[in-house]
Protein backbone atom coordinates (compact mmCIF):
# COMPACT_ATOMS: atom_id res chain seq x y z
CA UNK A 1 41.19 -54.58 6.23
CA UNK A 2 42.73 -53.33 3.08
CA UNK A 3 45.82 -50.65 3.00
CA UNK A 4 43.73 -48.53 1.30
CA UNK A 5 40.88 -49.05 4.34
CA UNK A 6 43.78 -49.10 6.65
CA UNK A 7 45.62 -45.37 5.40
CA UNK A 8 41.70 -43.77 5.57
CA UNK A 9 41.28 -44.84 8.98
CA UNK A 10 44.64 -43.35 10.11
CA UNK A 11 44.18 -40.07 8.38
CA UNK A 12 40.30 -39.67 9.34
CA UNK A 13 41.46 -40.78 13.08
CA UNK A 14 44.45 -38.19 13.38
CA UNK A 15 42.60 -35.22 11.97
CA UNK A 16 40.10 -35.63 14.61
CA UNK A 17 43.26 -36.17 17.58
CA UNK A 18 44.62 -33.25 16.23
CA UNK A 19 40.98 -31.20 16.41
CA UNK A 20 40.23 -32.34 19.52
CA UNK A 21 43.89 -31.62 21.14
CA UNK A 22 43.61 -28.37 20.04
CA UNK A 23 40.78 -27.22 21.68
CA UNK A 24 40.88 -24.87 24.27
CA UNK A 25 37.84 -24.57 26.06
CA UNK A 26 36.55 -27.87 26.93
CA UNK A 27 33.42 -27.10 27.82
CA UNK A 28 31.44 -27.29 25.04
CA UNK A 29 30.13 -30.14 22.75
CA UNK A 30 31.60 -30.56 19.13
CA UNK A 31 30.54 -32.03 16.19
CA UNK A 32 31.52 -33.86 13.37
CA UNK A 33 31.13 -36.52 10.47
CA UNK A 34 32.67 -39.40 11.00
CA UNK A 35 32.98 -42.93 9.15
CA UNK A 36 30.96 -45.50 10.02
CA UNK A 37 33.63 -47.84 11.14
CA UNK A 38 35.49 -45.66 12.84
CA UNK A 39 33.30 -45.48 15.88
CA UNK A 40 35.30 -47.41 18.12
CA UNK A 41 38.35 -45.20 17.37
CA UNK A 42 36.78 -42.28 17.72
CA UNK A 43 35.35 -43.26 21.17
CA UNK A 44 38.95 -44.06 22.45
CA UNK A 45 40.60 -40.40 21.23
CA UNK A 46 37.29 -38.71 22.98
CA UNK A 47 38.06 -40.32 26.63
CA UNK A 48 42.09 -39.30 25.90
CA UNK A 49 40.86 -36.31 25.20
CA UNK A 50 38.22 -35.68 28.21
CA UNK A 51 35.25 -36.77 26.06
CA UNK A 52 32.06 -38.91 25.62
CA UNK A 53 31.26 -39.64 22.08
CA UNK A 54 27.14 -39.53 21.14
CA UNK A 55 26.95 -41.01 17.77
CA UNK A 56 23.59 -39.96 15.94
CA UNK A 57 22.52 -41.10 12.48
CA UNK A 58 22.81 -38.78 8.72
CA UNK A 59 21.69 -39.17 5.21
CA UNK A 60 25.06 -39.61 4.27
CA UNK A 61 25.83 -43.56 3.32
CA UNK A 62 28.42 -44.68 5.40
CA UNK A 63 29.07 -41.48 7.68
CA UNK A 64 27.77 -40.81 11.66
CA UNK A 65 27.49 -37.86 13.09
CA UNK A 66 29.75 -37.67 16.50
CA UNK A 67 29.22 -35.51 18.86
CA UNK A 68 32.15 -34.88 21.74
CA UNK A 69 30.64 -33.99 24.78
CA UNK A 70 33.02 -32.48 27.95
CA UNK A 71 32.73 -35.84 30.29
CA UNK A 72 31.40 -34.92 33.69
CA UNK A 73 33.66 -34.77 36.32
């Protein structure tokens, strides 16, 4: 992995800690656009943050869509 690689991930990764921390109401699913490669970081910030990540395909090279989804008690 390159720095370049490396400072993307990190800055991708703690906009979407930060967006999912600051959500109040956890009971409904949110959505973003998401790198590729990131899916296994993503994943891990959805369960800190009472998630399941549903990844889903889009036209955009390189890019998932990721869905959070309130984890089920």
């Amino acid at each position: 992995m390159t720095l370049e690689v490396a400072v993307e991930l990190e800055a991708e990764m703690t906009r979407l800690e930060r967006q999912l921390a600051a959500r109040v109401a956890r009971d409904r699913k949110v959505g973003l656009t998401i790198s590729a490669d990131h899916r296994e970081q993503a994943a891990l910030i959805a369960r800190r943050h009472g998630y399941e990540l549903h990844i889903d395909r889009v036209e955009e090279p390189g890019r998932v869509w990721a869905e959070f989804w309130p984890r089920s008690a």
